[in-house]
C-alpha atoms as a PDB file:
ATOM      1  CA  UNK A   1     117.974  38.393 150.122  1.00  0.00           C
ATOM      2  CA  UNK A   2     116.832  38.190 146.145  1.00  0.00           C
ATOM      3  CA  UNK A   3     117.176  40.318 143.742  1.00  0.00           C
ATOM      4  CA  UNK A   4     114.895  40.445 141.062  1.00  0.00           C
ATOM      5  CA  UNK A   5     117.215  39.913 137.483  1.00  0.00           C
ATOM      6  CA  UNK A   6     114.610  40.332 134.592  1.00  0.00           C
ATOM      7  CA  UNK A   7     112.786  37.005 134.681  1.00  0.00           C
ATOM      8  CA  UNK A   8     114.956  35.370 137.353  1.00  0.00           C
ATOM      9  CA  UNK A   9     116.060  35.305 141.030  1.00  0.00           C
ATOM     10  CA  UNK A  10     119.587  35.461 142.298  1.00  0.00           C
ATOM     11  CA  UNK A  11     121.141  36.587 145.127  1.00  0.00           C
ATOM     12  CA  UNK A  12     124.748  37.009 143.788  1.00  0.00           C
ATOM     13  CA  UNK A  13     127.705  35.076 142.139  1.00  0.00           C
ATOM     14  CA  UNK A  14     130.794  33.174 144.044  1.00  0.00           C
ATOM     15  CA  UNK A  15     133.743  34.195 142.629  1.00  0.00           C
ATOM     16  CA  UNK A  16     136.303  31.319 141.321  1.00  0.00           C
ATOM     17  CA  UNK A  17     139.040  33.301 142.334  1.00  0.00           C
ATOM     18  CA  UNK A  18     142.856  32.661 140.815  1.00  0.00           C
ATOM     19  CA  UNK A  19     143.428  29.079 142.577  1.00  0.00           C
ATOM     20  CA  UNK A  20     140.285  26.832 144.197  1.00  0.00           C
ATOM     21  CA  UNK A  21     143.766  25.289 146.446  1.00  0.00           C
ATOM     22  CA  UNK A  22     142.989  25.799 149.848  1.00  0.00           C
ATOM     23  CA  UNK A  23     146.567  25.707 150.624  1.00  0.00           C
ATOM     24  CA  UNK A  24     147.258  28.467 148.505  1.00  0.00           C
ATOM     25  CA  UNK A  25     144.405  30.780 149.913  1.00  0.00           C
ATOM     26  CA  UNK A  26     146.803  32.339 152.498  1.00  0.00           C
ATOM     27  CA  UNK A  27     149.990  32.779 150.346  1.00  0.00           C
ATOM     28  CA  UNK A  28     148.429  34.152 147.565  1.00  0.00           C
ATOM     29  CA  UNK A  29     146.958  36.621 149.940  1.00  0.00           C
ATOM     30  CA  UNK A  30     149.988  37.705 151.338  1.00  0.00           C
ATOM     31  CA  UNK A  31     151.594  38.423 147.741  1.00  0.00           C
ATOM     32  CA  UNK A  32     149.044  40.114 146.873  1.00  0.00           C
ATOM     33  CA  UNK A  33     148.081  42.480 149.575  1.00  0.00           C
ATOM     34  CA  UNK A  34     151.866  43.341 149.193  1.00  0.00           C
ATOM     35  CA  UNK A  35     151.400  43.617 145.674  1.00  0.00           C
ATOM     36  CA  UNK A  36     148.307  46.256 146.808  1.00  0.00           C
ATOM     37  CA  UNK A  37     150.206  48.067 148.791  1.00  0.00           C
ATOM     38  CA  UNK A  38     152.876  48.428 146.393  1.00  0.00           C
ATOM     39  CA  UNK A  39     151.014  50.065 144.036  1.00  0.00           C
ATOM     40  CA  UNK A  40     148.847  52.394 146.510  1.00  0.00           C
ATOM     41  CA  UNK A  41     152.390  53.689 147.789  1.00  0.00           C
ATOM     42  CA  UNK A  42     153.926  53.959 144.517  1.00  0.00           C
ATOM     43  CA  UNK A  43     151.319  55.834 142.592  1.00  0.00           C
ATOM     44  CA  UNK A  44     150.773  58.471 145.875  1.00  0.00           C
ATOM     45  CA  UNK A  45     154.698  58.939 145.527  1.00  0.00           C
ATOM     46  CA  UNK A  46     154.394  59.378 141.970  1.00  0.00           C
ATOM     47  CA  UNK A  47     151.456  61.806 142.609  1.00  0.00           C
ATOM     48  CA  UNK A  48     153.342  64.132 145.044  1.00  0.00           C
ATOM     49  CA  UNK A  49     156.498  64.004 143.570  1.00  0.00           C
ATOM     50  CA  UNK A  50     154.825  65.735 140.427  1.00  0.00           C
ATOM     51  CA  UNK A  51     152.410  68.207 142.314  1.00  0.00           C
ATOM     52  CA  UNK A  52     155.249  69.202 145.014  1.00  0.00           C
ATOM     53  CA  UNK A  53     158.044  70.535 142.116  1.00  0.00           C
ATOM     54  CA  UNK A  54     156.956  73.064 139.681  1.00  0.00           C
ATOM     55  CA  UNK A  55     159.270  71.686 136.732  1.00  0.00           C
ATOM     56  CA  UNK A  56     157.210  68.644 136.354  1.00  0.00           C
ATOM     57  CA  UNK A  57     154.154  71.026 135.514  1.00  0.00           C
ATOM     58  CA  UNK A  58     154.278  69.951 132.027  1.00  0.00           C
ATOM     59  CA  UNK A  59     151.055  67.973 130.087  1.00  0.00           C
ATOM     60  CA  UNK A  60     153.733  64.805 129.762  1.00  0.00           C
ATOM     61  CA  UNK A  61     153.204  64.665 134.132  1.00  0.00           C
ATOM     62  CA  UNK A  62     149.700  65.947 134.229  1.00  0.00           C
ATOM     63  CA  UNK A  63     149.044  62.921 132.594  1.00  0.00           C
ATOM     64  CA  UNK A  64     150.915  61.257 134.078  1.00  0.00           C
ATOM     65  CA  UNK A  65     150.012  62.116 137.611  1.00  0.00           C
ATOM     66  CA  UNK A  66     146.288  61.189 136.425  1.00  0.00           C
ATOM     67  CA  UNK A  67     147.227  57.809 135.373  1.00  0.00           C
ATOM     68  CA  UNK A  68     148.796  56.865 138.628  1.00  0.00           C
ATOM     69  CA  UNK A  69     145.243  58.151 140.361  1.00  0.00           C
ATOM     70  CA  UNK A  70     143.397  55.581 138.116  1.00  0.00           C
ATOM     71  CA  UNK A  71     145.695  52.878 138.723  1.00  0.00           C
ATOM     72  CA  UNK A  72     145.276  52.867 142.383  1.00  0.00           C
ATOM     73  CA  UNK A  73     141.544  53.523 141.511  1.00  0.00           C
ATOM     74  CA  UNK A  74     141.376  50.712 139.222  1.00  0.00           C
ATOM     75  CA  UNK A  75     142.910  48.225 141.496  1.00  0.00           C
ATOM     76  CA  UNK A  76     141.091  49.318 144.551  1.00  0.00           C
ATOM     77  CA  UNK A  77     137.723  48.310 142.536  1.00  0.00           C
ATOM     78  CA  UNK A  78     139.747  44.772 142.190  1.00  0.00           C
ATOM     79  CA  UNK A  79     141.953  43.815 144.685  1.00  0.00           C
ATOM     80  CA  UNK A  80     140.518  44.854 148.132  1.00  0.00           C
ATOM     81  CA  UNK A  81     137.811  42.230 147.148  1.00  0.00           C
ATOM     82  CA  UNK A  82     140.102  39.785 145.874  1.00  0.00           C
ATOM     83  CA  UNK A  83     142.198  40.021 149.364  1.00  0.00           C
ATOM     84  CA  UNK A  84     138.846  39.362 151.284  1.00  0.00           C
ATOM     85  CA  UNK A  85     138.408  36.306 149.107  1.00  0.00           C
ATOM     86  CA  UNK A  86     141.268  34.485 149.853  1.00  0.00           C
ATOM     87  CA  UNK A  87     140.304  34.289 153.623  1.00  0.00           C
ATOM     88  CA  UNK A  88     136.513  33.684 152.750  1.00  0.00           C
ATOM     89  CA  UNK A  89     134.393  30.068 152.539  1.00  0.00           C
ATOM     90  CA  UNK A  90     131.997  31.794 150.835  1.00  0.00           C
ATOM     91  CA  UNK A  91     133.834  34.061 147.975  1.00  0.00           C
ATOM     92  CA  UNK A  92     130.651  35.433 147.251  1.00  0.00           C
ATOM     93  CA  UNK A  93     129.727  38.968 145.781  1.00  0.00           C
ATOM     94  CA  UNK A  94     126.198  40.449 145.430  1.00  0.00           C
ATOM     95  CA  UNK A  95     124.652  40.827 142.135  1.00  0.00           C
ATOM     96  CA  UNK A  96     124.251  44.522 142.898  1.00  0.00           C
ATOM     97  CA  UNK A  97     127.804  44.345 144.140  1.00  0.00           C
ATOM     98  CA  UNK A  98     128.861  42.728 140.983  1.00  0.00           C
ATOM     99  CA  UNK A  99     127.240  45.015 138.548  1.00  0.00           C
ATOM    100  CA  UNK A 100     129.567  48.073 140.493  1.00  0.00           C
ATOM    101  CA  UNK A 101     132.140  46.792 140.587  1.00  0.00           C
ATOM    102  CA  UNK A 102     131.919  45.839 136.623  1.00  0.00           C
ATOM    103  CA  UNK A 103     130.589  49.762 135.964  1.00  0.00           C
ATOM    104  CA  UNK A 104     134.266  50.804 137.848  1.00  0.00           C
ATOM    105  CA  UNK A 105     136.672  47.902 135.934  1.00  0.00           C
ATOM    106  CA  UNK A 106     135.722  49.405 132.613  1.00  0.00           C
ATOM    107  CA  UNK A 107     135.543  52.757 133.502  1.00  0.00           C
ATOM    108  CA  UNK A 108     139.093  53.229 135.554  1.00  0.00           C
ATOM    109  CA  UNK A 109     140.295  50.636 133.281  1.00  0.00           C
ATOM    110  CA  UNK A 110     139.048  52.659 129.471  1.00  0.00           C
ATOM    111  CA  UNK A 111     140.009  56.041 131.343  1.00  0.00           C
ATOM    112  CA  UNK A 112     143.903  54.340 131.214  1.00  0.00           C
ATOM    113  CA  UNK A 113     143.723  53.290 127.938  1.00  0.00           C
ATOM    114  CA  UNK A 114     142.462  56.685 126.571  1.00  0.00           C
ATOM    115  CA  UNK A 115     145.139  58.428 129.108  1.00  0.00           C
ATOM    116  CA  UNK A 116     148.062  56.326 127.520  1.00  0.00           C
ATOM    117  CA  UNK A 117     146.678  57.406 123.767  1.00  0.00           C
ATOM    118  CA  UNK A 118     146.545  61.355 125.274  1.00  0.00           C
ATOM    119  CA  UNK A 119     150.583  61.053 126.719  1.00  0.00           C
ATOM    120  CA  UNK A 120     151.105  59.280 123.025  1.00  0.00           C
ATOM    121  CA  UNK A 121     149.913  62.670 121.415  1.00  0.00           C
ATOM    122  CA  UNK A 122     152.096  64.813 124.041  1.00  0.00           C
ATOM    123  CA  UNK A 123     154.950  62.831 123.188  1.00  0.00           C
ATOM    124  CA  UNK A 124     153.976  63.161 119.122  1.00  0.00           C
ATOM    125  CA  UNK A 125     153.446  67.135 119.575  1.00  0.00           C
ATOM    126  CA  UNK A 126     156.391  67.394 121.536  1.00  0.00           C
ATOM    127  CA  UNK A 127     158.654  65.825 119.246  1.00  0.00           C
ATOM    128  CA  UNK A 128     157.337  66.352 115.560  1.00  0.00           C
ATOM    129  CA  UNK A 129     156.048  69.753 116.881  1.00  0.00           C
ATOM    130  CA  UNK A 130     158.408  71.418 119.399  1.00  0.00           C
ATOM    131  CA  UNK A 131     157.958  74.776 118.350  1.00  0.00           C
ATOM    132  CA  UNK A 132     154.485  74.912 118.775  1.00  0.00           C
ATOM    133  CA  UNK A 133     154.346  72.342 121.761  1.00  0.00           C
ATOM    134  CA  UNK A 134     153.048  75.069 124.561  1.00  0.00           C
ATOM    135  CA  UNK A 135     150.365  76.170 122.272  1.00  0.00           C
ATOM    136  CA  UNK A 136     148.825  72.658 121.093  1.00  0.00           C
ATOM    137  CA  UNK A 137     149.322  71.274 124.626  1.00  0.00           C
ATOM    138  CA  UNK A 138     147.799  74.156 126.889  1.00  0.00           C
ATOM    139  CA  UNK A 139     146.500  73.581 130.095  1.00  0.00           C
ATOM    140  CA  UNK A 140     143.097  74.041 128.946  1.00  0.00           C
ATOM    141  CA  UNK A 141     143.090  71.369 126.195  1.00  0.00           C
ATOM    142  CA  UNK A 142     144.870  68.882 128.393  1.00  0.00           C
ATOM    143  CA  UNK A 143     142.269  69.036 131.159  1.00  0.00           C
ATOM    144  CA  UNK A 144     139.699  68.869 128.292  1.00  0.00           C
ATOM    145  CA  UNK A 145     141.675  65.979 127.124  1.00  0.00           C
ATOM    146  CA  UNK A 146     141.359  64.378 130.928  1.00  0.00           C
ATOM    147  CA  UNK A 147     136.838  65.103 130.650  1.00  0.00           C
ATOM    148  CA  UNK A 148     136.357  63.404 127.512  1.00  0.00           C
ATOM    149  CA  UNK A 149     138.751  60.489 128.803  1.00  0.00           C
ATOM    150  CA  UNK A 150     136.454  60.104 131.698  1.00  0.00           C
ATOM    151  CA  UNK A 151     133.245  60.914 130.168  1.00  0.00           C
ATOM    152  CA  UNK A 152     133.588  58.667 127.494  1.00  0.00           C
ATOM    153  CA  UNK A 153     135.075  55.931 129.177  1.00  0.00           C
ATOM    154  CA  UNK A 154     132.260  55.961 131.771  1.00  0.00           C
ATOM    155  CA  UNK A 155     129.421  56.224 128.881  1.00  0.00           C
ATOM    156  CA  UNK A 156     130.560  52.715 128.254  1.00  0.00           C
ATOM    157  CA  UNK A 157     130.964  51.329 131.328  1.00  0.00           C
ATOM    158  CA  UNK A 158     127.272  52.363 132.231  1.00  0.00           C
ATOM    159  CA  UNK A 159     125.547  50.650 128.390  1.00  0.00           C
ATOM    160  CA  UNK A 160     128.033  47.944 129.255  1.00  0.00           C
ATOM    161  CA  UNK A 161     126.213  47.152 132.648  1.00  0.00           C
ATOM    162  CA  UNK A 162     122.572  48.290 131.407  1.00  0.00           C
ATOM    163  CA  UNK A 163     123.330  45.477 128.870  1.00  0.00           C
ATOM    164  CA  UNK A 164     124.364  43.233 131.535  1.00  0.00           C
ATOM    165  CA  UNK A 165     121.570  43.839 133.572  1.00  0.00           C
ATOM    166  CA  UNK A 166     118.526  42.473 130.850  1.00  0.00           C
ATOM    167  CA  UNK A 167     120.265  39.120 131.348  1.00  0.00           C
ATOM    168  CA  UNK A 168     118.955  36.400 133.156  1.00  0.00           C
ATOM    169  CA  UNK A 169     121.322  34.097 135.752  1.00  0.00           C
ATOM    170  CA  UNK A 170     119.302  30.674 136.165  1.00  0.00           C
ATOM    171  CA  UNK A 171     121.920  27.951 136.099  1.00  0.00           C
ATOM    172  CA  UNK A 172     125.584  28.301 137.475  1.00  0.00           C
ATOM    173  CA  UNK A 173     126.227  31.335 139.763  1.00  0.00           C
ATOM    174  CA  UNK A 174     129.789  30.337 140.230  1.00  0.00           C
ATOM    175  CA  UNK A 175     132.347  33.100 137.981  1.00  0.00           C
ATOM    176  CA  UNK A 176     135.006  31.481 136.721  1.00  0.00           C
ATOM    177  CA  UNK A 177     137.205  34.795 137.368  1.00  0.00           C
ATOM    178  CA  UNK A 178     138.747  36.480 140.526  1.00  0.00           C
ATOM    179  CA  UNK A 179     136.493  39.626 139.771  1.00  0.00           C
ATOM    180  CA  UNK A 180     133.097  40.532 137.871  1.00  0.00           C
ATOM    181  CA  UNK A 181     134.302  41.092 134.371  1.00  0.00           C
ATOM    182  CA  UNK A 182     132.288  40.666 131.108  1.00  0.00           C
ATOM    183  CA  UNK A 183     132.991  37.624 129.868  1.00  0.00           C
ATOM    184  CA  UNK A 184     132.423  35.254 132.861  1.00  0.00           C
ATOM    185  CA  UNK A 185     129.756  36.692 134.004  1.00  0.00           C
ATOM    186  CA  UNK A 186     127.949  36.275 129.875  1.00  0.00           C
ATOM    187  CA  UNK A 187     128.763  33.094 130.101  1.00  0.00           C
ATOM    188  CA  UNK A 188     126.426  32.549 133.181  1.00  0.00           C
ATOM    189  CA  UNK A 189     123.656  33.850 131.401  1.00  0.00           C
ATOM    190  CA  UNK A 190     120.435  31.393 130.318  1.00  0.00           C
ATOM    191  CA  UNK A 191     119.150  34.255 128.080  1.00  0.00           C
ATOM    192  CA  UNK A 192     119.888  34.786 124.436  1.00  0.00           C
ATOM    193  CA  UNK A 193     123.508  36.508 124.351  1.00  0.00           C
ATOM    194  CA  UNK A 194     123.820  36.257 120.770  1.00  0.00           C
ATOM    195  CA  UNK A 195     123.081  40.276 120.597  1.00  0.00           C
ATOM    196  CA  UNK A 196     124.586  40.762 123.838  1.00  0.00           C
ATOM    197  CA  UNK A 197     128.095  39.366 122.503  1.00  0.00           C
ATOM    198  CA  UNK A 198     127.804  41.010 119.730  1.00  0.00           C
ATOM    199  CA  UNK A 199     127.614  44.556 121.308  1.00  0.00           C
ATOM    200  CA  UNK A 200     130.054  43.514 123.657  1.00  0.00           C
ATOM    201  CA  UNK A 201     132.671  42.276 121.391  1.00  0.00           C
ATOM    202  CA  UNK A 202     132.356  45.480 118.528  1.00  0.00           C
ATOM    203  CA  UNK A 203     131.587  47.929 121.647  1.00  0.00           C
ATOM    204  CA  UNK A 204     134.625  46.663 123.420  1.00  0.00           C
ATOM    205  CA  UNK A 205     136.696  46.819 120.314  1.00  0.00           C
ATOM    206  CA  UNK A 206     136.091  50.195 119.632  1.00  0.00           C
ATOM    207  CA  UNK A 207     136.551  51.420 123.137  1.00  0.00           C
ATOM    208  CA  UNK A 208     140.364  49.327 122.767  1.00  0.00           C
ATOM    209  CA  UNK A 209     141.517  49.699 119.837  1.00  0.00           C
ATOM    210  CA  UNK A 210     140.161  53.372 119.119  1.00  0.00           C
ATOM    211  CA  UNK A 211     143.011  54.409 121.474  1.00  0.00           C
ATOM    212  CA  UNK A 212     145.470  52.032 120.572  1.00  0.00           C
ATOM    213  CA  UNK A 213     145.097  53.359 116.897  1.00  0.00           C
ATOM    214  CA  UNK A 214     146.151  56.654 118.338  1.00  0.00           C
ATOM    215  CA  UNK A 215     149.497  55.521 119.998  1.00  0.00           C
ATOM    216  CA  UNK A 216     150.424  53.757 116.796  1.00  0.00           C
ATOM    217  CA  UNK A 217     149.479  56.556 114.498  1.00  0.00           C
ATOM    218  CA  UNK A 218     151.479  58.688 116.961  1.00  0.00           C
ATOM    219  CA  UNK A 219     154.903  56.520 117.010  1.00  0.00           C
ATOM    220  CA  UNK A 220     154.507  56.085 113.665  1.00  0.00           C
ATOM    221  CA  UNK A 221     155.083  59.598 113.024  1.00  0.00           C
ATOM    222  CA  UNK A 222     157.447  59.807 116.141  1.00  0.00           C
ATOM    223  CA  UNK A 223     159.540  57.338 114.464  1.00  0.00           C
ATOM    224  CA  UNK A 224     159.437  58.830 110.835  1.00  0.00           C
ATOM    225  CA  UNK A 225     160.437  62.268 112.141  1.00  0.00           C
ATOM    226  CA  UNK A 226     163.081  60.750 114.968  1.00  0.00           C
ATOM    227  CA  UNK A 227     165.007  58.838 111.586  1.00  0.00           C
ATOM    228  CA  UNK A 228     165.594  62.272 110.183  1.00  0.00           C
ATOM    229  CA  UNK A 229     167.343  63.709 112.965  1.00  0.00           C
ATOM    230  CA  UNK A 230     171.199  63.260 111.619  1.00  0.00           C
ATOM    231  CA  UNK A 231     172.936  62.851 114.749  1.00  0.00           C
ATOM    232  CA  UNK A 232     172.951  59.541 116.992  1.00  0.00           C
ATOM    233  CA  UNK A 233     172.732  62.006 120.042  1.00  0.00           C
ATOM    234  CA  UNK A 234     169.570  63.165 118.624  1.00  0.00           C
ATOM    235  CA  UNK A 235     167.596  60.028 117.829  1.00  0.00           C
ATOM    236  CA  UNK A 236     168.793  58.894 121.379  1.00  0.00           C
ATOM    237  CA  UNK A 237     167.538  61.491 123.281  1.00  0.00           C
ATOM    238  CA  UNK A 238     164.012  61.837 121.308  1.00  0.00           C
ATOM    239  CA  UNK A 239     163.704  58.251 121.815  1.00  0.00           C
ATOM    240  CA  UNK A 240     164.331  58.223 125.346  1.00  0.00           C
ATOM    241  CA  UNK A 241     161.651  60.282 126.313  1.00  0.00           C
ATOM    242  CA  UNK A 242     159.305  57.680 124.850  1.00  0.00           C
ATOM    243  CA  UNK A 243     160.277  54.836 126.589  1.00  0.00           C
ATOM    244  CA  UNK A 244     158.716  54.229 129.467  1.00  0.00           C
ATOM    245  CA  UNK A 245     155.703  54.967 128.269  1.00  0.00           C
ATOM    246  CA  UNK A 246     156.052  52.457 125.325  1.00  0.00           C
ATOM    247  CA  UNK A 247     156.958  49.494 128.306  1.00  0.00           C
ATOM    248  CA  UNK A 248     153.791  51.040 130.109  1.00  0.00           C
ATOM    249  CA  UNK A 249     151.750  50.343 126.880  1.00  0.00           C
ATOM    250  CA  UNK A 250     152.845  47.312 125.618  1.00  0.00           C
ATOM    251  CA  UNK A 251     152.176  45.834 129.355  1.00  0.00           C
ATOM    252  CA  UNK A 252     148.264  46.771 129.262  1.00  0.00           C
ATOM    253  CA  UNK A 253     147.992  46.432 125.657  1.00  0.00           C
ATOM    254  CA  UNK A 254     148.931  43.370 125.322  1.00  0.00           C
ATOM    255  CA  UNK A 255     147.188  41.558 127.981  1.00  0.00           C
ATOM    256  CA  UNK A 256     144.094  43.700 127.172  1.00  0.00           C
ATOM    257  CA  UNK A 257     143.801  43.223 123.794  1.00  0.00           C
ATOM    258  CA  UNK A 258     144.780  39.129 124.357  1.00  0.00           C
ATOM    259  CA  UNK A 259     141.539  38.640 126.684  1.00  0.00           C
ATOM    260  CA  UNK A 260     138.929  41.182 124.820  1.00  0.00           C
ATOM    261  CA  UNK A 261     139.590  40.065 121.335  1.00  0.00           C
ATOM    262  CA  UNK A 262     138.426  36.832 121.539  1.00  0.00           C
ATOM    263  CA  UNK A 263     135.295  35.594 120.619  1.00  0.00           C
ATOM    264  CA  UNK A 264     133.230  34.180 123.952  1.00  0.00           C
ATOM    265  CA  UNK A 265     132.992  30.837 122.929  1.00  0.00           C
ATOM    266  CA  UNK A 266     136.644  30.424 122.982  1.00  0.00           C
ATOM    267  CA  UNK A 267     136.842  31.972 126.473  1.00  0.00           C
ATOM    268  CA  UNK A 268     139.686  30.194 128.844  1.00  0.00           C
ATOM    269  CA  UNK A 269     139.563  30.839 132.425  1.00  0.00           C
ATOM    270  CA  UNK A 270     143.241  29.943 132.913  1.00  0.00           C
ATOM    271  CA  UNK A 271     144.549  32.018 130.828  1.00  0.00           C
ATOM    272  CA  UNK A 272     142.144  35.012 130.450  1.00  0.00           C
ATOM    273  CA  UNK A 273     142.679  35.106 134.529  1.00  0.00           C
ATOM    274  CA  UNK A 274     146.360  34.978 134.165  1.00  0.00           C
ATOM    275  CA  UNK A 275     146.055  37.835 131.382  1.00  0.00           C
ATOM    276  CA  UNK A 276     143.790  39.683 133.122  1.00  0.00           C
ATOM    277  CA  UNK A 277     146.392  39.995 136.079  1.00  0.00           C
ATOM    278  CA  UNK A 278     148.432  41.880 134.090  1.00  0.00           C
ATOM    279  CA  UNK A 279     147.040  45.146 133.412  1.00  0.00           C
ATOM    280  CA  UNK A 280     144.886  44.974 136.713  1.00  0.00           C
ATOM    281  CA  UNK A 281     147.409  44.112 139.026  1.00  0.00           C
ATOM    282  CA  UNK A 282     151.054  43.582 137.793  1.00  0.00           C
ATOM    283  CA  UNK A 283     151.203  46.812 135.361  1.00  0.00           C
ATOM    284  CA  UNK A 284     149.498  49.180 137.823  1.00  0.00           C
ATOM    285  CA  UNK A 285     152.716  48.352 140.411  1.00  0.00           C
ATOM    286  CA  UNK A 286     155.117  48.172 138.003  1.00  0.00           C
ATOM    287  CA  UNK A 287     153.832  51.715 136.612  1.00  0.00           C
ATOM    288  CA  UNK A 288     155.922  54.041 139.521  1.00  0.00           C
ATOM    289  CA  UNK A 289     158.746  51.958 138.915  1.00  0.00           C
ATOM    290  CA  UNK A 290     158.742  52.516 135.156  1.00  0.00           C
ATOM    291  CA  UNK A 291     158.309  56.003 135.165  1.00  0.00           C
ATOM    292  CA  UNK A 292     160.677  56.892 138.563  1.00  0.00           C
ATOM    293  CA  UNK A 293     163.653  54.541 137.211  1.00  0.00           C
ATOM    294  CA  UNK A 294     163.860  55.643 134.061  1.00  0.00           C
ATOM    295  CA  UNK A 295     163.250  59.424 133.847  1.00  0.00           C
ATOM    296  CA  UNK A 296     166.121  61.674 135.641  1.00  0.00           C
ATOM    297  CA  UNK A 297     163.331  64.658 136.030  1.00  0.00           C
ATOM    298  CA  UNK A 298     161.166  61.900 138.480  1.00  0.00           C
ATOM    299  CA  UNK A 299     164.127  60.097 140.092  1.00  0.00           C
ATOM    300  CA  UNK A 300     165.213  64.237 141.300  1.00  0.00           C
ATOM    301  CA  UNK A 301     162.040  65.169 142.173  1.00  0.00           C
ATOM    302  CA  UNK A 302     161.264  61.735 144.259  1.00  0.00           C
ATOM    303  CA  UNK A 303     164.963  62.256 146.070  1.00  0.00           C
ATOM    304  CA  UNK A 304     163.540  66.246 146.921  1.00  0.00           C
ATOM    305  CA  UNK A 305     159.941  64.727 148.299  1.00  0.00           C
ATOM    306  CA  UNK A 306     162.258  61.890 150.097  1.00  0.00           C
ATOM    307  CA  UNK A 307     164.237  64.532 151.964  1.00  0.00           C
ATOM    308  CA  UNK A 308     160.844  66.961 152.372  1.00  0.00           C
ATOM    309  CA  UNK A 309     159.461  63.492 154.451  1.00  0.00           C
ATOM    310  CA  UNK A 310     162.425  62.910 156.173  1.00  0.00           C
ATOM    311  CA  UNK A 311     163.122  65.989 157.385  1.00  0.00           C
END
């Protein structure tokens, strides 16, 4: 099979994967397909807790409920793969099959970013603005919020692999990644990526740190309005409300912002794969957890869908 890439032939990539140890092939699959499974469960619990008890029909749990969709989205563009990998001589992926699964990193993985920067706002109206919180947050302007979360977020996954797709793959096939992400696979190239990194790297920014902006700009104000509140009580109780969601962003944040801030020619394998597992694998699965153990509303409502399964 060849498919024709601008002005040369190739009929895929072989993916490095996290380890080349064939000893560790099988282990590492059995972590991680628990790790998988995890975070399939975990999200669909999170999911119908929400939808099956009418007090968590708020915007905080809309959200909420969509981020937990594109978490198991994101790491079912990633992981199923990955799993496949560690039992396959071959690791290979198709350069079709690579350029999908690519378009769906970036946009499952932008659509969380800009969902974390639209709970930030909930959590900014809802505390600097109570008394007008129904009418900023309506139903209507959340799910509008939701569109141009996915629209935009998928308008840059599709220039990203356009981009991607001018380049030409002459030399090494072999991705020095567990999955078809940017960076590797530029690095492959025998074309001029000059402009190409330079798109990438001010695209990507923007796409990052656009939303990142917002939750700082948010608890910013958050914090400025929670310091005026003259009781301990007070400041306790508006601050709890933000908490797991600040754990949820510093988790993907940081990694994130660690392996796309970099210029390419200081790219490290190592640790850009180590990085990258943490706001494609670990934070996904640690998401339910988060949000179940440390919000009374979600621990009651996952006890009632508990007792609706068992009985």
């Amino acid at each position: 099979m060849e498919i024709k890439n601008n002005s040369s032939n190739t009929s895929g990539f072989i993916l490095l994967g996290i380890s080349s140890n064939p000893q560790l092939q099988k282990p590492l699959f059995a972590i991680f397909l628990i790790m998988y499974l995890v975070t399939i469960v975990g999200n669909i619990l999170i999911i119908l807790a929400i939808h099956s008890d009418s007090r968590l029909h708020t915007p905080m749990y809309f959200f909420l409920s969509n981020l937990s969709f594109m978490d198991i989205c994101f790491t079912t563009d990633i992981v199923p793969k990955m799993l496949v990998n560690f039992l396959s001589d071959t690791k290979s992926i198709s350069y079709v099959g690579c350029l999908i699964q690519m378009y769906f990193f970036m946009a499952f993985g932008n659509t969380d970013s800009y969902l974390l920067a639209s709970m930030a706002i909930d959590r900014l109206v809802a505390i600097c603005n109570p008394l007008h919180y129904d009418v900023v947050m309506n139903p209507r302007r959340c799910l509008l919020m939701l569109l141009v979360s996915c629209t935009i977020s998928h308008l840059h996954s599709m220039l990203r692999v356009l981009l991607m797709s001018q380049l030409s793959f002459c030399a090494s096939h072999v991705v020095k990644h567990f999955f078809c992400d940017t960076k590797p696979v530029l690095k492959l190239s025998c074309s001029d990526t000059s402009s190409s990194q330079t798109v990438v790297m001010t695209e990507t920014l923007a796409v990052i740190v656009t939303p990142f902006l917002c939750i700082l700009f948010s608890y910013l104000r958050i914090i400025i309005t929670v310091l005026r509140i003259p009781s301990v009580a007070g400041k306790w109780k508006a601050f709890s409300t933000c908490g797991s969601h600040l754990t949820v962003v510093v988790l993907f944040y940081g990694s994130a912002i660690y392996v796309y801030s970099r210029p390419l020619s200081i790219y490290s394998g190592v640790k850009d794969r180590a990085a990258t597992l943490m706001y494609t694998v670990v934070t996904p699965m640690l998401n339910p957890f988060i949000y179940s153990l440390r919000n009374k509303d979600m621990k009651m409502s996952m006890r009632k869908l508990r007792f609706r399964i068992q009985s």
